[in-house]
C-alpha atoms as a PDB file:
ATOM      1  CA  UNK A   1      18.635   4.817  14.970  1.00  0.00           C
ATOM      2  CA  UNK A   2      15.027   4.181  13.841  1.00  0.00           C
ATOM      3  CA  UNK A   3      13.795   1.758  14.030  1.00  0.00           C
ATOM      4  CA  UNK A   4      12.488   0.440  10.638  1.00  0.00           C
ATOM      5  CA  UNK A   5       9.460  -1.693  12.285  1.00  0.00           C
ATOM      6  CA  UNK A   6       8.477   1.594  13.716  1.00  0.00           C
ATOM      7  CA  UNK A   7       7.953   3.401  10.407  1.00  0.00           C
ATOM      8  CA  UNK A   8       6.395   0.262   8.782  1.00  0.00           C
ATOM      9  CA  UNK A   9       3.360   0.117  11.543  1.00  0.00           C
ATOM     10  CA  UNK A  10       2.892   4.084  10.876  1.00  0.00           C
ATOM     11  CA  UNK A  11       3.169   3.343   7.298  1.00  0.00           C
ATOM     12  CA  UNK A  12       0.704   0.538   8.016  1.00  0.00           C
ATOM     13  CA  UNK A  13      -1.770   2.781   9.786  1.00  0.00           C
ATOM     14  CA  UNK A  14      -1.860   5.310   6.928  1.00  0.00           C
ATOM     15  CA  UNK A  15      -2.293   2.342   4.354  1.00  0.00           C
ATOM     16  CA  UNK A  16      -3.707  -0.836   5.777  1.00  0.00           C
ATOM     17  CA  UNK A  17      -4.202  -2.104   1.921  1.00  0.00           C
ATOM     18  CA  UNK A  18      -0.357  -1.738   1.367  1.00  0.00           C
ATOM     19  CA  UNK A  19       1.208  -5.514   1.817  1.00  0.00           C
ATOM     20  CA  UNK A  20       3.475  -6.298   4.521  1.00  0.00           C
ATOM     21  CA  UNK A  21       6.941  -6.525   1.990  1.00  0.00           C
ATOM     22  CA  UNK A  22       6.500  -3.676   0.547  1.00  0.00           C
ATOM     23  CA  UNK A  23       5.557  -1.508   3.748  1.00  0.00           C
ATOM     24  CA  UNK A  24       9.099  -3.110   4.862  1.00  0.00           C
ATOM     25  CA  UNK A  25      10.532  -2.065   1.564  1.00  0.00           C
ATOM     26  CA  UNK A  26       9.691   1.780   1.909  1.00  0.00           C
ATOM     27  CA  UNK A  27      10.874   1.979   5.805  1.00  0.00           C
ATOM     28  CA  UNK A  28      14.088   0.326   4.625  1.00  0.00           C
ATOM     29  CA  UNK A  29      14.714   3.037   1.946  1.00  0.00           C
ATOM     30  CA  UNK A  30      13.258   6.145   3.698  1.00  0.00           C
ATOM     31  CA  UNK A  31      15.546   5.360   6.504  1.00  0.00           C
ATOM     32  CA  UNK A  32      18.544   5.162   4.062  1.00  0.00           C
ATOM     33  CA  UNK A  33      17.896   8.228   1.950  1.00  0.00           C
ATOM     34  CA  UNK A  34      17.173  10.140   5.063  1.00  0.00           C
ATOM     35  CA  UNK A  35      20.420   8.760   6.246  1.00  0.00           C
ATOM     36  CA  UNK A  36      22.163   9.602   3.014  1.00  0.00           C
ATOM     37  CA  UNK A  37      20.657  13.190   3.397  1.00  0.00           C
ATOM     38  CA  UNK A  38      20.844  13.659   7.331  1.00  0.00           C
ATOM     39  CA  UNK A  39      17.512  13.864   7.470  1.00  0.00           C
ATOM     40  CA  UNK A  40      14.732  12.497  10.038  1.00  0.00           C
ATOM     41  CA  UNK A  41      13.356   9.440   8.617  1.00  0.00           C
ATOM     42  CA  UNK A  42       9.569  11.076  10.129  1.00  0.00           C
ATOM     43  CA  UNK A  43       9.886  13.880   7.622  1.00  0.00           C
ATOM     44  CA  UNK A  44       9.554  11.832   5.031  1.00  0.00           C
ATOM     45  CA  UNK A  45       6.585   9.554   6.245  1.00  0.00           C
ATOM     46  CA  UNK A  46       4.427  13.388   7.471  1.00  0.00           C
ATOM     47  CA  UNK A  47       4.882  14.678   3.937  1.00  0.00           C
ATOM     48  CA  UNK A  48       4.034  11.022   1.876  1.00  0.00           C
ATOM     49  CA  UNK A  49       1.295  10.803   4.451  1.00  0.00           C
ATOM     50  CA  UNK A  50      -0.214  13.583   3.465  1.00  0.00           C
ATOM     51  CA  UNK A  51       0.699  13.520   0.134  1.00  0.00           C
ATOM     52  CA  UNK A  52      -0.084  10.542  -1.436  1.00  0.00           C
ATOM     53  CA  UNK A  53      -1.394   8.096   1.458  1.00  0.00           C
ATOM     54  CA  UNK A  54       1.995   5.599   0.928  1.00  0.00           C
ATOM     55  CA  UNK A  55       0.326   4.862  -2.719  1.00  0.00           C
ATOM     56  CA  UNK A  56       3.375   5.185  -4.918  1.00  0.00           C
ATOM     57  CA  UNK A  57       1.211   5.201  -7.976  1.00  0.00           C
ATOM     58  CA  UNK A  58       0.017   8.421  -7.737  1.00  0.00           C
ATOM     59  CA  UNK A  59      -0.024  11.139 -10.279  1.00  0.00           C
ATOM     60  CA  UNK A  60      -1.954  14.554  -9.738  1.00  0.00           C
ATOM     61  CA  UNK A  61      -2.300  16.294 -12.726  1.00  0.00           C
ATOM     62  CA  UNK A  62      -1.925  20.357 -11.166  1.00  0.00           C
ATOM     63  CA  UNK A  63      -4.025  23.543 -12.514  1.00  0.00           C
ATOM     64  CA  UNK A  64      -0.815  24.893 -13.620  1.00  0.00           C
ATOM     65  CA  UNK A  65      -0.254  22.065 -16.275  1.00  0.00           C
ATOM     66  CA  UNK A  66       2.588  20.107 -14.093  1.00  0.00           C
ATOM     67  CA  UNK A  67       2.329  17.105 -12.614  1.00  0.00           C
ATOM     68  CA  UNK A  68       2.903  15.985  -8.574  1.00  0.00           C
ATOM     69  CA  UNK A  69       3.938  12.051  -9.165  1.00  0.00           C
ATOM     70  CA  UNK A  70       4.682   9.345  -6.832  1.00  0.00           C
ATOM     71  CA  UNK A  71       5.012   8.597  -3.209  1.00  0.00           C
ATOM     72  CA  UNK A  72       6.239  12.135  -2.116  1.00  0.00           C
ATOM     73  CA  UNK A  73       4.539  13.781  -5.115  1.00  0.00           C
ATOM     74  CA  UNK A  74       7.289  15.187  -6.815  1.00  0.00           C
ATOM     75  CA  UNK A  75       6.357  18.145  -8.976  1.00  0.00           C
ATOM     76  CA  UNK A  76       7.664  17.923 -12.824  1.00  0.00           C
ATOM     77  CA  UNK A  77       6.401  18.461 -16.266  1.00  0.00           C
ATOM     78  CA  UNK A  78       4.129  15.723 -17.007  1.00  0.00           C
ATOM     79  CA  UNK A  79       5.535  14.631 -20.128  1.00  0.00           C
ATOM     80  CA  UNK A  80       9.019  14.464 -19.266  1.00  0.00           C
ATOM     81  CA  UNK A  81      11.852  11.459 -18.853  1.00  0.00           C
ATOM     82  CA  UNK A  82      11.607  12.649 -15.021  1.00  0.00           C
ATOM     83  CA  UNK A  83       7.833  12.079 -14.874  1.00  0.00           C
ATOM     84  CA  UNK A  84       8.970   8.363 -15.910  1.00  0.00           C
ATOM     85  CA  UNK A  85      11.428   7.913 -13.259  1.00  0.00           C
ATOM     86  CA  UNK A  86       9.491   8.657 -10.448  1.00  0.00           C
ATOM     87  CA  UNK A  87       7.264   6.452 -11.005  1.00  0.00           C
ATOM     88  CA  UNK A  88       9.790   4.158  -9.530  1.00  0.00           C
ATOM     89  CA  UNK A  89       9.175   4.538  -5.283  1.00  0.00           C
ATOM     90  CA  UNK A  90      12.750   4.634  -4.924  1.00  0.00           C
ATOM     91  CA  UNK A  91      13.516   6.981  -7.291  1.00  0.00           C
ATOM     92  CA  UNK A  92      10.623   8.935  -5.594  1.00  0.00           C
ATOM     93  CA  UNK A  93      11.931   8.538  -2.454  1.00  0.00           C
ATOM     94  CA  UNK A  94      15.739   9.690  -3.644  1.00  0.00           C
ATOM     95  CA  UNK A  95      14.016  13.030  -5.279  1.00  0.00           C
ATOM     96  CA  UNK A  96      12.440  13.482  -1.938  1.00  0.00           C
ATOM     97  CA  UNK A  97      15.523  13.473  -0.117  1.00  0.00           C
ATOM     98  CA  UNK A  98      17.633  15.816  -2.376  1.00  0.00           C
ATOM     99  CA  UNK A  99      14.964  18.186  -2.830  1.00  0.00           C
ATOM    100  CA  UNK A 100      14.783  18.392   0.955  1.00  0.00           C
ATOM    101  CA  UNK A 101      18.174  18.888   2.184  1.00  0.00           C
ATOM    102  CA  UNK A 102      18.245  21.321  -0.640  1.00  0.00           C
ATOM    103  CA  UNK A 103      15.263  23.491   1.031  1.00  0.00           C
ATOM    104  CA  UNK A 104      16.712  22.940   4.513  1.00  0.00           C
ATOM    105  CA  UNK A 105      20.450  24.359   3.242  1.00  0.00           C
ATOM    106  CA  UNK A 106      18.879  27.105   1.271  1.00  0.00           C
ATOM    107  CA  UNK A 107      16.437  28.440   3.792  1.00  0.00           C
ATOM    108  CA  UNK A 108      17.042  31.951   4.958  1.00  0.00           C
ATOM    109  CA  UNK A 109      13.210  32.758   6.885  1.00  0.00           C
ATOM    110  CA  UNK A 110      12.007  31.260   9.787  1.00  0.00           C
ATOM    111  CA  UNK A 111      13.676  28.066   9.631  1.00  0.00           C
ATOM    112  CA  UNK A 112      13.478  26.956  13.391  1.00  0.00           C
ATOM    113  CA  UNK A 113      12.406  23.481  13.699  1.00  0.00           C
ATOM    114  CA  UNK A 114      10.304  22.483  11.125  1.00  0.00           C
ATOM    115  CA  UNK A 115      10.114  25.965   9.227  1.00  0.00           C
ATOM    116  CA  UNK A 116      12.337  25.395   6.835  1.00  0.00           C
ATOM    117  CA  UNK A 117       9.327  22.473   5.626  1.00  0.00           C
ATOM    118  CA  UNK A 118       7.464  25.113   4.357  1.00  0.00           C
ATOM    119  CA  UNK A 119       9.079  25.458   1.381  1.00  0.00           C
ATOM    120  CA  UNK A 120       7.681  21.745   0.414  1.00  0.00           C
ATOM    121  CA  UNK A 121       4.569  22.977  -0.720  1.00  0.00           C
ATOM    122  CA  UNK A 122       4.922  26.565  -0.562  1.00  0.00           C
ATOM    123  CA  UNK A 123       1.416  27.210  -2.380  1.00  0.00           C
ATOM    124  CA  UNK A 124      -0.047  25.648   0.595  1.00  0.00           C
ATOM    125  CA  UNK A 125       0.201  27.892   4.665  1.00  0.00           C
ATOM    126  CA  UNK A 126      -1.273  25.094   6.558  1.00  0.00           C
ATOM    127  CA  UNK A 127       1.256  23.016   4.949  1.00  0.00           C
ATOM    128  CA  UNK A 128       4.025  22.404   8.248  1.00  0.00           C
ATOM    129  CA  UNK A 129       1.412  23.685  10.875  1.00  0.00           C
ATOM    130  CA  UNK A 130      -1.553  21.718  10.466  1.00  0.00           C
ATOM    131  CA  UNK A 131      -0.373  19.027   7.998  1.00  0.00           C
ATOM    132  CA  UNK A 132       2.813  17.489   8.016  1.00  0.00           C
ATOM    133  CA  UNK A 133       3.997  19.124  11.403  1.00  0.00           C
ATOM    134  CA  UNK A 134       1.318  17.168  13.256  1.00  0.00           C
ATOM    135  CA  UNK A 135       2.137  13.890  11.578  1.00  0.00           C
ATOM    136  CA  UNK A 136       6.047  14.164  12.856  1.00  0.00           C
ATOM    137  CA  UNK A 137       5.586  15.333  15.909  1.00  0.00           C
ATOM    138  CA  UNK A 138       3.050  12.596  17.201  1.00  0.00           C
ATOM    139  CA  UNK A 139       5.397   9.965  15.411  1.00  0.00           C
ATOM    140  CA  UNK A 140       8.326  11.281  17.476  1.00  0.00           C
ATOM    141  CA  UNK A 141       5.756  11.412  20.940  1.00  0.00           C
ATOM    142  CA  UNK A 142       4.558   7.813  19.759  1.00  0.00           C
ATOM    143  CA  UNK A 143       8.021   6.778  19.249  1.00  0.00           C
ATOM    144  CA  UNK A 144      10.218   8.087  22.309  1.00  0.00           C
ATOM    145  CA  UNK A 145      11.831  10.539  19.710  1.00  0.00           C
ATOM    146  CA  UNK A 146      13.113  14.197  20.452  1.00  0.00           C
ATOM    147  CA  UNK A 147      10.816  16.880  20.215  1.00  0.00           C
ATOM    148  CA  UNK A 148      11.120  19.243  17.194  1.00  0.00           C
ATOM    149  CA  UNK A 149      12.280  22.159  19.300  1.00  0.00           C
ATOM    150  CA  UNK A 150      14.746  19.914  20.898  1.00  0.00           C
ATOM    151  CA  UNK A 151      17.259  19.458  17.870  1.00  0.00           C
ATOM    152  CA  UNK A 152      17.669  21.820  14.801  1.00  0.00           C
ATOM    153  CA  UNK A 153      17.884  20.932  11.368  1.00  0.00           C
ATOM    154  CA  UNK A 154      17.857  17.127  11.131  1.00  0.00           C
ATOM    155  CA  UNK A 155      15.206  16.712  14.217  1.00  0.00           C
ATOM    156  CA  UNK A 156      16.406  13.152  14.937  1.00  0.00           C
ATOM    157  CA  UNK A 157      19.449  12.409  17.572  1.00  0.00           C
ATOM    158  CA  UNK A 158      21.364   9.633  15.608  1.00  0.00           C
ATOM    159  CA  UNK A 159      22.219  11.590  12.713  1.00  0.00           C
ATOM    160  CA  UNK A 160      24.184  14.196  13.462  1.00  0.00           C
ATOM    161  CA  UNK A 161      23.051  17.361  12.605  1.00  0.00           C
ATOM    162  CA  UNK A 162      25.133  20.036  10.689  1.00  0.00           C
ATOM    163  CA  UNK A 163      24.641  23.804  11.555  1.00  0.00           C
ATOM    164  CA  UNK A 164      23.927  24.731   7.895  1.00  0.00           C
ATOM    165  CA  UNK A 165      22.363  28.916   7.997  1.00  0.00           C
ATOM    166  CA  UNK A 166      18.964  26.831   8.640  1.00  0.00           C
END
């Protein structure tokens, strides 16, 4: 399994200001979401690296009058109850898992290793390639984890992986 430690000190290296608890705090709950949702754990830390930088207070007000909030920056209507809730990094971090292992169950294109990312930020092409993908895959080097090719779907060895149409 993952070692928490391991995703606090890449955590840490995207956010030095970020205290020591709460970098703890994050790795402990993006393990167990990505646990709850089969999921690698390194997914979640390329996308809120890129994202938001591991600063959970984030909102982004869009061109299209929505509003990307939060750690993983979940896209809503700014004014809604939902807006409120993830606010809450744990809440974030749920949303982020559901929404997820709904794109990785629904994806019917090009959905070999980390294709089925894409649909994340689908406004955005170098998204997976030059973004996130780079992020998880030097995390899984750094960290004596599979490479993406290696494993489909869930991309890390101790959850095991269901062959959803993916």
């Amino acid at each position: 399994m993952l070692n928490v430690l391991a995703l606090s000190l890449e955590i840490q290296r995207t956010n030095p200001r970020l205290p020591e608890a709460t970098r703890a705090q994050y790795a402990a709950w993006v393990v167990e979401v990505a646990e709850l949702h089969n999921l690698d754990p390194w997914i979640f830390h390329g996308i809120i690296h890129t994202e938001t930088r591991w600063k959970a207070g984030i909102i982004v007000h869009e061109q299209n009058g929505t509003c990307s909030i939060g750690l993983g920056g979940i896209n809503v209507s700014c004014d809604s109850k939902r807006a409120k809730e993830l606010r809450n990094p744990l809440e974030n971090l749920r949303a982020m898992g559901s929404f997820l292992s709904t794109i990785r169950s629904r994806c019917a294109h090009h959905c070999d290793g980390l294709g089925w990312l894409r649909a994340y930020n689908g406004g955005d092409r170098d998204y997976v390639p030059k973004k996130v993908g780079p992020i998880i895959l030097r995390c899984h080097a750094a960290y004596d984890q599979p490479t993406v090719s290696e494993v489909q779907g869930c991309l890390h060895p101790s959850w095991l992986c269901r062959n959803q149409d993916i």
